[in-house]
C-alpha atoms as a PDB file:
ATOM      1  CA  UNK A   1      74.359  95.045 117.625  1.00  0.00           C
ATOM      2  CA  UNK A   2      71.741  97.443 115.786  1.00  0.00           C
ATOM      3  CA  UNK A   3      72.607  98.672 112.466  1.00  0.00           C
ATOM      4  CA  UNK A   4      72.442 102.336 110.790  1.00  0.00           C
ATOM      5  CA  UNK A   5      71.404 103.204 107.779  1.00  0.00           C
ATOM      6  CA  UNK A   6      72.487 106.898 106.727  1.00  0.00           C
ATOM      7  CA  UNK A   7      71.824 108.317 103.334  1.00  0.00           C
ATOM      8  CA  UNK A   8      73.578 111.151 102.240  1.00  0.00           C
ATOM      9  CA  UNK A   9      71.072 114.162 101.032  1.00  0.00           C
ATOM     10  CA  UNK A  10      72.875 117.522 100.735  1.00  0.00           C
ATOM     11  CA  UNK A  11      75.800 118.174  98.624  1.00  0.00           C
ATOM     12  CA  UNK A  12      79.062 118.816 100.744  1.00  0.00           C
ATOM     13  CA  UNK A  13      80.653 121.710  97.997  1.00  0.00           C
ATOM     14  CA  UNK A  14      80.817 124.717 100.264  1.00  0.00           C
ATOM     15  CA  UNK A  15      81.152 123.150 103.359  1.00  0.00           C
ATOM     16  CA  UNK A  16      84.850 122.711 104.810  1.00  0.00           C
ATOM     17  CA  UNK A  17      87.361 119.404 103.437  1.00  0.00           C
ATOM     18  CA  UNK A  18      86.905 117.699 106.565  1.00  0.00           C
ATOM     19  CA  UNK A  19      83.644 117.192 106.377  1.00  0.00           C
ATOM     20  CA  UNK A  20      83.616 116.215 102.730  1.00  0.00           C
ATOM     21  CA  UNK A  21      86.412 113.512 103.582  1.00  0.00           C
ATOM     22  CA  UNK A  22      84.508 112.610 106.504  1.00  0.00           C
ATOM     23  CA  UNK A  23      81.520 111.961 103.726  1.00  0.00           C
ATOM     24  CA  UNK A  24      84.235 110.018 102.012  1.00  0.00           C
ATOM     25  CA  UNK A  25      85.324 107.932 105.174  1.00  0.00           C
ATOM     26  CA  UNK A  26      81.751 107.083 105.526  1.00  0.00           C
ATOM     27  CA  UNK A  27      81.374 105.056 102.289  1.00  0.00           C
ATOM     28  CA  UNK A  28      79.729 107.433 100.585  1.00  0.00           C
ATOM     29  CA  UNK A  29      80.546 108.243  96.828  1.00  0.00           C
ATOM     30  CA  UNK A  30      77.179 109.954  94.942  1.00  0.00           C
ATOM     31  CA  UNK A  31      74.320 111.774  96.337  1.00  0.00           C
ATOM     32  CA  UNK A  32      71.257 109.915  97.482  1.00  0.00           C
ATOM     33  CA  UNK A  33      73.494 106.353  98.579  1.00  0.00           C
ATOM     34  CA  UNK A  34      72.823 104.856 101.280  1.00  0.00           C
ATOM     35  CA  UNK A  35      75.325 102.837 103.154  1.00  0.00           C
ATOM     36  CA  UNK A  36      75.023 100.715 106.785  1.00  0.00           C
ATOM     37  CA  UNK A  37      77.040 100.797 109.341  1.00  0.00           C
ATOM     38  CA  UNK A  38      76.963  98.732 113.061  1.00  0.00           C
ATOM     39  CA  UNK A  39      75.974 101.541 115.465  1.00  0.00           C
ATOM     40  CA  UNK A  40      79.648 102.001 117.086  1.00  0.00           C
ATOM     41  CA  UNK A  41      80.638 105.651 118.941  1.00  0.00           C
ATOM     42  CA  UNK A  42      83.237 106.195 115.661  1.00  0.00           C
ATOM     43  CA  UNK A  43      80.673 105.965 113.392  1.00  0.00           C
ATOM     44  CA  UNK A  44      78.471 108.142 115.264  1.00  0.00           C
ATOM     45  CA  UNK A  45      80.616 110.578 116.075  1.00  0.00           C
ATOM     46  CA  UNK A  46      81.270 111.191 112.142  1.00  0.00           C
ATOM     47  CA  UNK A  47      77.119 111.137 112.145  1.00  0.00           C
ATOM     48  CA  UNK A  48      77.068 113.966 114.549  1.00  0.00           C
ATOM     49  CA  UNK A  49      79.833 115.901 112.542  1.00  0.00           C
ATOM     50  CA  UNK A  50      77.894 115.830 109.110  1.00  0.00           C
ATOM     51  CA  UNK A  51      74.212 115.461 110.507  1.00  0.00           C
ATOM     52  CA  UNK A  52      72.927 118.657 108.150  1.00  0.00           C
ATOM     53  CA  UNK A  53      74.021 116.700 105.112  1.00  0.00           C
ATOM     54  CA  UNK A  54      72.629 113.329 106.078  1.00  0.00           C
ATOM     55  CA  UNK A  55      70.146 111.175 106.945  1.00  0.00           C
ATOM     56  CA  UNK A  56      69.853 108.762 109.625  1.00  0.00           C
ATOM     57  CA  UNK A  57      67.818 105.374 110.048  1.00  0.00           C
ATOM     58  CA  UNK A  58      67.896 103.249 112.966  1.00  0.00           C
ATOM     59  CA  UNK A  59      67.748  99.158 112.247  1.00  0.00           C
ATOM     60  CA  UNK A  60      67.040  97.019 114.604  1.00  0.00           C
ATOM     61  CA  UNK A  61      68.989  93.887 115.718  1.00  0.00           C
ATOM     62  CA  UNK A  62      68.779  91.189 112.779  1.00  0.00           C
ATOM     63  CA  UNK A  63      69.595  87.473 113.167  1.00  0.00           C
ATOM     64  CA  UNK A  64      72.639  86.409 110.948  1.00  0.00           C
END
């Protein structure tokens, strides 16, 4: 399964709670971290829902 890499970029004050917990439900705690996540519809439907504050990388598949 490929991997994704999102960094979070833009502040979430101003923009409504849900998308600010949805930051939260990512991983995320500070600006500028960068968490991974397996590339799963859940995950990128909370993408799609804060894409203007975020940053996405696609990994590809790596041998464990």
């Amino acid at each position: 399964m490929s991997r994704l890499r999102i960094t979070w970029c833009k502040s979430g004050i101003g923009y409504p709670r849900d998308q600010r917990r949805t930051l939260r439900a990512l991983g995320f705690r500070r600006l500028n971290q960068t968490v991974e996540h397996d590339d799963t519809a859940p995950i990128r439907g909370m993408i799609l829902k804060v894409k203007h504050l975020v940053k996405v990388e696609e990994r590809g598949f790596e041998a464990e």
